[in-house]
Structure formats: C-alpha cells, structure tokens
Protein backbone atom coordinates (compact mmCIF):
# COMPACT_ATOMS: atom_id res chain seq x y z
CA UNK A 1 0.15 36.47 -54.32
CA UNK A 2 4.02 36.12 -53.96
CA UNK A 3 5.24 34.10 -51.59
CA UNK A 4 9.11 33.89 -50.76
CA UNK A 5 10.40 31.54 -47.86
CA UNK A 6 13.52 31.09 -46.17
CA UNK A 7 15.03 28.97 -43.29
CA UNK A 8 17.84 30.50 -40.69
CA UNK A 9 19.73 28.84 -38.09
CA UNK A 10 18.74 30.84 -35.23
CA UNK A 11 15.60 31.61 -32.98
CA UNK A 12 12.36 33.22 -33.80
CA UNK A 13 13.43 35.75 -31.22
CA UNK A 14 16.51 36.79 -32.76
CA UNK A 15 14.65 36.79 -36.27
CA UNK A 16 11.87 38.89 -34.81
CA UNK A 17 13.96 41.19 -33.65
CA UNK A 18 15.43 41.62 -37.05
CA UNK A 19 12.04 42.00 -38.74
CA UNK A 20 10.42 44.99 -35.70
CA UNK A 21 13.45 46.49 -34.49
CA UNK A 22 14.43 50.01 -36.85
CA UNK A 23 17.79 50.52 -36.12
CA UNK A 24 18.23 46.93 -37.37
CA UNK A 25 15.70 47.03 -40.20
CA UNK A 26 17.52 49.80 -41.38
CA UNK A 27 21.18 47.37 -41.88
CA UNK A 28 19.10 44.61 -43.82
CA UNK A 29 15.91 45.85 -44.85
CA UNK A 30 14.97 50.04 -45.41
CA UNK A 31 15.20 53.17 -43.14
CA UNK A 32 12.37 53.87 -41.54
CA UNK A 33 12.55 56.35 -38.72
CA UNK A 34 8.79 57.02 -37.42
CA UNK A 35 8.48 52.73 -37.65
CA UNK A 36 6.30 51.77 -34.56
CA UNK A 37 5.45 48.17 -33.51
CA UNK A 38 2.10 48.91 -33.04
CA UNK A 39 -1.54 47.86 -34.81
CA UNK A 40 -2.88 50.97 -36.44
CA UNK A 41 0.29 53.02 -36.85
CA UNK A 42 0.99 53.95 -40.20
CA UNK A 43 5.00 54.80 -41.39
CA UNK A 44 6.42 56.18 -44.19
CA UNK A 45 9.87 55.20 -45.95
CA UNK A 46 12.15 55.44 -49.48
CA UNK A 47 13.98 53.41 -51.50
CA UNK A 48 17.19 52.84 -50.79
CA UNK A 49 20.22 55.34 -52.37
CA UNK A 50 18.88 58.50 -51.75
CA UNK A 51 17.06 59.59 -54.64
CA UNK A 52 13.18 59.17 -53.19
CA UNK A 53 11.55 58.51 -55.72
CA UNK A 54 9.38 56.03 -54.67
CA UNK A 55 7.36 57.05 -51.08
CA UNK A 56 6.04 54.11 -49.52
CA UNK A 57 3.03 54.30 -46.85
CA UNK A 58 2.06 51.58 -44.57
CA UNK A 59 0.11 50.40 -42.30
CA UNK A 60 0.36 48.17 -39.33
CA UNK A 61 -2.42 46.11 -39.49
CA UNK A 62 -1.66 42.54 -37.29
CA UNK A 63 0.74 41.40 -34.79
CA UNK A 64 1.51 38.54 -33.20
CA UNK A 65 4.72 38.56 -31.22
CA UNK A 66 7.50 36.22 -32.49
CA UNK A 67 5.04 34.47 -34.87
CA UNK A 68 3.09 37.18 -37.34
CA UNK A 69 3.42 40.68 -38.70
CA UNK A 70 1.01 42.34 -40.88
CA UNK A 71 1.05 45.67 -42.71
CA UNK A 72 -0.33 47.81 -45.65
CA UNK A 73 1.64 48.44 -48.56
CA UNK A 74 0.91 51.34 -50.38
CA UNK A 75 2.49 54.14 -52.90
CA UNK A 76 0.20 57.13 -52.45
CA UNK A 77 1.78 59.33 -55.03
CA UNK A 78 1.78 56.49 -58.05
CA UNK A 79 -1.19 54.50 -57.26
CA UNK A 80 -4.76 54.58 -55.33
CA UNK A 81 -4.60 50.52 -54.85
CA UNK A 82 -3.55 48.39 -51.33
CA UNK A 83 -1.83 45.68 -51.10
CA UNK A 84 -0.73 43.43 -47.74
CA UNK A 85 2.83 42.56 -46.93
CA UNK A 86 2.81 39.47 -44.00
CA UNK A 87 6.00 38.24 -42.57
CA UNK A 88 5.47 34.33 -40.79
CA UNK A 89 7.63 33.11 -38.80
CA UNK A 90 7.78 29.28 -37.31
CA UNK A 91 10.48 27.65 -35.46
CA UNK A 92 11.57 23.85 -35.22
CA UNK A 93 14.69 22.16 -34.28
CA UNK A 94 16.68 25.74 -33.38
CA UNK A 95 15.81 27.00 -36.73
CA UNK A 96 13.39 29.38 -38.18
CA UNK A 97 10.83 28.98 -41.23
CA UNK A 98 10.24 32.89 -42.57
CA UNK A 99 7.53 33.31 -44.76
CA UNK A 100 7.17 35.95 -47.06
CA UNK A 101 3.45 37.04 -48.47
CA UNK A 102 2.56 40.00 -50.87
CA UNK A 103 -0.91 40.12 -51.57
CA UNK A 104 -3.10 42.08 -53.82
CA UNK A 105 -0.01 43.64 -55.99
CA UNK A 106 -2.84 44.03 -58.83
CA UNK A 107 -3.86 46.21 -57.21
CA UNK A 108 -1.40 48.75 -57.94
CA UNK A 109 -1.62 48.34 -61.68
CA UNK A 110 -2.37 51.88 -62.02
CA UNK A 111 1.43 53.01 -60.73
CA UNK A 112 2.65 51.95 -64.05
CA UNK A 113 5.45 49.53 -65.30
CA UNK A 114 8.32 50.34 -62.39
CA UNK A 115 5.66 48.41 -60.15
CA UNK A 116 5.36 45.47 -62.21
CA UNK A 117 4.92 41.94 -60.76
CA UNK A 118 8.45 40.49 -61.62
CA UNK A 119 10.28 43.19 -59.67
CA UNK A 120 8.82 42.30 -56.63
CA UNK A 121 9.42 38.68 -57.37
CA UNK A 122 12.60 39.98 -57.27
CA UNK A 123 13.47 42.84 -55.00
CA UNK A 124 11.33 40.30 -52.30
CA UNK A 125 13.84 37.28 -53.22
CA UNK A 126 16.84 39.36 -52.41
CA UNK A 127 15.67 40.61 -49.47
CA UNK A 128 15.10 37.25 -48.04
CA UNK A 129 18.66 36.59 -48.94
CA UNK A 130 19.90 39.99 -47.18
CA UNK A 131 17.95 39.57 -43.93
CA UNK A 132 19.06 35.58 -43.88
CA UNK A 133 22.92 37.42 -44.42
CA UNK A 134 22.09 39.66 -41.83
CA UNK A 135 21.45 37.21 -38.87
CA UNK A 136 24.32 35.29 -39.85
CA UNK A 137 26.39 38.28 -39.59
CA UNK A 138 27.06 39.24 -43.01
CA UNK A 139 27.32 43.12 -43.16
CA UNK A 140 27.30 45.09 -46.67
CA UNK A 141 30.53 47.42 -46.98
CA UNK A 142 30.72 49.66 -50.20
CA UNK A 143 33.80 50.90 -51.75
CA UNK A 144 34.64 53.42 -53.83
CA UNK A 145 36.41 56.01 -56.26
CA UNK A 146 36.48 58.81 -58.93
CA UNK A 147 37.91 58.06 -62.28
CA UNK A 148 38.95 60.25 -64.76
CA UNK A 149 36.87 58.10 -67.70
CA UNK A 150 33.63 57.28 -69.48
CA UNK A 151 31.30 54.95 -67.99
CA UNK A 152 32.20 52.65 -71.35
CA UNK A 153 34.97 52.80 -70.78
CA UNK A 154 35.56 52.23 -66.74
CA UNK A 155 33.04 49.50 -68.28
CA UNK A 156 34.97 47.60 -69.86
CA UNK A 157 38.10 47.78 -67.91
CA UNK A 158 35.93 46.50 -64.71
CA UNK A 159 34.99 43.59 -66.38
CA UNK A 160 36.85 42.75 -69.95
CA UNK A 161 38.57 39.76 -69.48
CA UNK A 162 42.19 41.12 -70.15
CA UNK A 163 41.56 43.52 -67.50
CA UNK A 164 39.38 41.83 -64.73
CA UNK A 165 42.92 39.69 -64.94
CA UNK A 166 44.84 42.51 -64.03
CA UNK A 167 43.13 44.56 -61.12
CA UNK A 168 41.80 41.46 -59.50
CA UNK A 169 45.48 40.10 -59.40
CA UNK A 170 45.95 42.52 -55.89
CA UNK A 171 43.74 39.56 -54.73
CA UNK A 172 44.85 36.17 -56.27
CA UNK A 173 47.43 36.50 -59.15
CA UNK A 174 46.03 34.65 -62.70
CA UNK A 175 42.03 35.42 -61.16
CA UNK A 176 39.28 35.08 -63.59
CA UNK A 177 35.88 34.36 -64.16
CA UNK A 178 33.63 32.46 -66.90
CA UNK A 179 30.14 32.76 -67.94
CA UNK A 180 27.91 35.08 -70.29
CA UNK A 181 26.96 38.29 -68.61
CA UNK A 182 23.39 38.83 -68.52
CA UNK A 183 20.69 38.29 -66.19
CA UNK A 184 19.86 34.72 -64.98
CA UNK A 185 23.78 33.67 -66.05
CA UNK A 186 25.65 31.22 -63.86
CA UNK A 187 29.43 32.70 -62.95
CA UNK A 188 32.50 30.83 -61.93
CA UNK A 189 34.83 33.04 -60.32
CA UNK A 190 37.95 30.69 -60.41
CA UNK A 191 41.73 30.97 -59.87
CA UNK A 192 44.34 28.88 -61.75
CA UNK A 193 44.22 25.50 -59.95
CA UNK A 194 40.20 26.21 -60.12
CA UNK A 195 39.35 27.24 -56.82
CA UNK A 196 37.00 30.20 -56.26
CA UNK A 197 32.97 30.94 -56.12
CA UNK A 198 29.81 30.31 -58.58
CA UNK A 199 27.54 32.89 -58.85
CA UNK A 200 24.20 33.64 -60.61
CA UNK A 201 23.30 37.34 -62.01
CA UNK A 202 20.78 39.28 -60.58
CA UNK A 203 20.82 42.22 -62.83
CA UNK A 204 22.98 43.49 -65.79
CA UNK A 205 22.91 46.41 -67.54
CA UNK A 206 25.75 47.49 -69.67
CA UNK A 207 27.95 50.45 -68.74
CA UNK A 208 25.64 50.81 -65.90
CA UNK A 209 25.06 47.89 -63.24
CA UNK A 210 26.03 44.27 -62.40
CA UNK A 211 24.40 42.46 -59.33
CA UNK A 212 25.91 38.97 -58.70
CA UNK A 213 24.48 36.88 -55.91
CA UNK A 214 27.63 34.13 -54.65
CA UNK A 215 25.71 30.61 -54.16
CA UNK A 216 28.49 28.07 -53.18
CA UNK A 217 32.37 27.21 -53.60
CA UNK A 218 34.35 25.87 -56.53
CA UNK A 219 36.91 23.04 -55.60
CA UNK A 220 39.11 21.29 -59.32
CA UNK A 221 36.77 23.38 -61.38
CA UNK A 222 33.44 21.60 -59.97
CA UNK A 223 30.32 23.34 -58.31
CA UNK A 224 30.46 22.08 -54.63
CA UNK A 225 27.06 21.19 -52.67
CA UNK A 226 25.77 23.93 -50.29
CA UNK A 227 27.56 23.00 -47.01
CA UNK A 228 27.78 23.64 -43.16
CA UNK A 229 29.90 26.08 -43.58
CA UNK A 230 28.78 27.94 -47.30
CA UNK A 231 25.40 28.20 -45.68
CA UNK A 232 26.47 30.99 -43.42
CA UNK A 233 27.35 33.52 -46.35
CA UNK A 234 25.65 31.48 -49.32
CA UNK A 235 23.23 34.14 -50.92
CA UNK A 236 25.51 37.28 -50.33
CA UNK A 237 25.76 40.12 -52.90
CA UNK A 238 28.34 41.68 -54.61
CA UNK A 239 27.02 44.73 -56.36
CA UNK A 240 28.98 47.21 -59.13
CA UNK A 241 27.01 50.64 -60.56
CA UNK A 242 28.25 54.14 -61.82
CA UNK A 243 27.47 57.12 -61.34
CA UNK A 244 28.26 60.45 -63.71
CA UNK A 245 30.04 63.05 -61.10
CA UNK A 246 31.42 66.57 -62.78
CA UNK A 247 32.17 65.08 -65.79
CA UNK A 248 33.72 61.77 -63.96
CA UNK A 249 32.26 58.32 -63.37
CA UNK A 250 32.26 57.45 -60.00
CA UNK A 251 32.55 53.08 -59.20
CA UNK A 252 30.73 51.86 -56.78
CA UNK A 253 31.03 48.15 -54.87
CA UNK A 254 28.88 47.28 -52.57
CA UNK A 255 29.92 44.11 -51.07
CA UNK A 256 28.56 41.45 -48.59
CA UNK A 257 31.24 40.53 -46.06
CA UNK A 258 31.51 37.68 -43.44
CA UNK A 259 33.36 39.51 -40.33
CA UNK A 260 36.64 37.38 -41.19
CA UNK A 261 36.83 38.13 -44.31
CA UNK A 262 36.72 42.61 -43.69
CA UNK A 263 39.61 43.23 -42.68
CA UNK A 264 41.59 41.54 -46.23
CA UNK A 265 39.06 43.26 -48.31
CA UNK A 266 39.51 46.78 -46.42
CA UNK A 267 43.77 46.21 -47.28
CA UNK A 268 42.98 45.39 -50.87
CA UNK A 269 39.87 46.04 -52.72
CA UNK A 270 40.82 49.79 -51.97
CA UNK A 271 44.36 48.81 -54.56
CA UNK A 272 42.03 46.82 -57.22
CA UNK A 273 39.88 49.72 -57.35
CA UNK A 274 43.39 52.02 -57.81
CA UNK A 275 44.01 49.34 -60.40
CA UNK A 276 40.93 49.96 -62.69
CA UNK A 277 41.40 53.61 -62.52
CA UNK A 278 44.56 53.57 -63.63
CA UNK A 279 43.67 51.14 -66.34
CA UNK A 280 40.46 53.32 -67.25
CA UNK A 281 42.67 56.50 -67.47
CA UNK A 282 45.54 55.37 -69.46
C-alpha cells in the first residue's frame, strides 16, 4: 500500500471542499465532469494534456463528510485488477492531517510497465504537493512559444549554462543555477550575491522534459530552514517539455505562482522565452 501524507494550514472544510468539489478538482487534481459525491456512482476521467491515453474508471465506494473518501481505481482498457484510492482527513490546532492510501496496486500488474509501483509513488507525492499549493493559493500558469529549432538544440539553449545566463538575465542580471541534472538532483538557483531557491528534480529527460519541485530559499549561498513564510509556496513546480509542431519545437513552462508574484512573471517570462528563441534560431 502507498501511503502519502501532508499537513495544511487551513480547515477540514476548506480541504474537503478541495478534494469533492469538480470545478476545483479540476485546478489541482484531474477533470472529471460526470464526478458525483455520492456512494455507488462510478466516473470516468484522463490524464492530464490531452492525449487520453490512459481512461480511468472509478467508483465511489465510502464517504464520510469532512473526514473520509473512498473510491475504486481502475483502468478498464489496460488491466482487469481493482485497486482502492482513500483520502483521510483529520484536523487539530487549525490545521489539517491529509492522508493519502492506494491499496491493492498489484493488482494491476497485468496493465504493463507504465503502471508500475514507483510512478504512483510518484505522480501521488506530487499531487499532495499540488493540492497543498492549491489551498494556499498557488495557481499553475503555463507559458509558451514556437521556435524555429530542433528540440537539441532549443535544449541546450534552455538550459546550457552560457545561455540559461543570458535569457534568465530579463529576470535578475548574472542568474544561474548549480547542480547535476538528473532525477533526484538538488538545484540552487542563485544570483550573484547568492540569493535565490533550492530545488530537487522530479523528472529529466534530455531534449524532452525537466520537472523541478522549489523546496526553500537561499540566503549567502546557504539552504535556509522551511519557514512561516516558504511554507506557503514550498513544494511548487516549475515544469519545461517540447513538443514537435510542423516541423518546429514548441516550449512549454508550466509554472506554479503565488498571486504576488503573477503579475512580474506575466511582464517577463513572456521576454526570456523571446530570449531562448532567438538564441535557439541564431
């Protein structure tokens, strides 16, 4: 069984609502239009991005208003097996305990390696993280643009160290970052007088896709403690893919963002991303 856990400053009730309410499951959590909060009813969603692949059927098997919610989780097309997905919640002291269990993932053995253990160790751990984001505010805002380039090469240019220099300079002039890229890396983001983030790496893969998940501030070059104030955006995720477009590679960011910090990144992540194409192009 895996069992995730996270505590949020803020009520059961507003948790609860986050967890059973669709319009808001579908900001944090997936899309799932014919979603009813009631035992026996069975709904039907897809993976994020658009490419449904992946149909997933469930059904609600338990609730228990504010405290307990129980479902099904099965992939009807890939495997014949069931397995249980139970949110927990508990509140003390203003905050709330959330509890994470997925049962009986052995179950679905037979859907073959995409279904493996680890990526639900994984996808579940992040979306603890979003829906903690998501009560605290933290909305995702994606950015993009079309560059006339191969995905090596927009690559390299996104995140060489010459050039991360020069596009993220529309931000903080002399910007960099240190740290291997590959999964399970720590990242300093830093400026010169070593302010800036640390950051682990969700996912890498070359030329393709980097997930970094920002865990606390730098101050003089030294990882700072988690804080008052980091814990309100601490576990937010900055995400970079491609995509191949008529013979272009499209750049994606998707980008966690407290509400004071949109409007900066809406005046200049719009000129870093001019600044890689142009670098990409030349």
């Amino acid at each position: 069984m895996i069992i995730k856990k996270v505590t949020i400053n803020e009520s059961t009730a507003k948790v609860w609502q986050a967890l059973t309410d669709k319009n808001q499951m579908k900001e944090w959590y997936f899309d799932i239009p014919d979603f009813e909060l009631k035992e026996g009813s069975v709904f039907n969603f897809y993976e994020p991005g658009g490419e449904n692949r992946f149909h997933h059927q469930c059904r609600m098997l338990e609730i228990v208003p504010g405290k307990k919610l129980s479902y099904t989780w099965m992939y009807p097309s890939y495997s014949k097996g069931v397995s249980i997905v139970t949110w927990i919640l508990k509140e003390a002291d203003g905050k709330t305990e959330v509890t994470l269990q997925h049962e009986g993932i052995e179950n679905l053995a037979d859907a073959g390696p995409d279904f493996a253990t680890e990526n639900y160790h994984m996808g579940w751990e992040a979306l603890m993280a979003t829906l903690k984001n998501y009560i605290y505010g933290i909305r995702r805002h994606t950015y993009s643009i079309a560059i006339n380039a191969t995905p090596e090469k927009v690559w390299k240019v996104l995140l060489n160290d010459e050039t991360y220099r020069l596009w993220t300079s529309v931000f903080c002039e002399g910007s960099y970052f240190t740290g291997d890229l590959k999964p399970g890396s720590r990242i300093h983001f830093l400026t010169p007088d070593g302010s800036g983030m640390y950051s682990d790496i969700i996912l890498y893969t070359p030329n393709s896709n980097v997930l970094f998940q920002h865990i606390g501030e730098m101050q003089n070059f030294v990882e700072q403690p988690i804080d008052e104030a980091t814990e309100k955006w601490t576990g937010a995720f900055e995400n970079y893919y491609l995509k191949i477009t008529d013979n272009r590679t499209t750049l994606i960011a998707e980008i966690d963002l407290t509400p004071d910090h949109v409007n900066s990144f809406n005046e200049f992540f719009p000129k870093g991303l001019e600044k890689i194409k142009e670098l990409s192009e030349s």
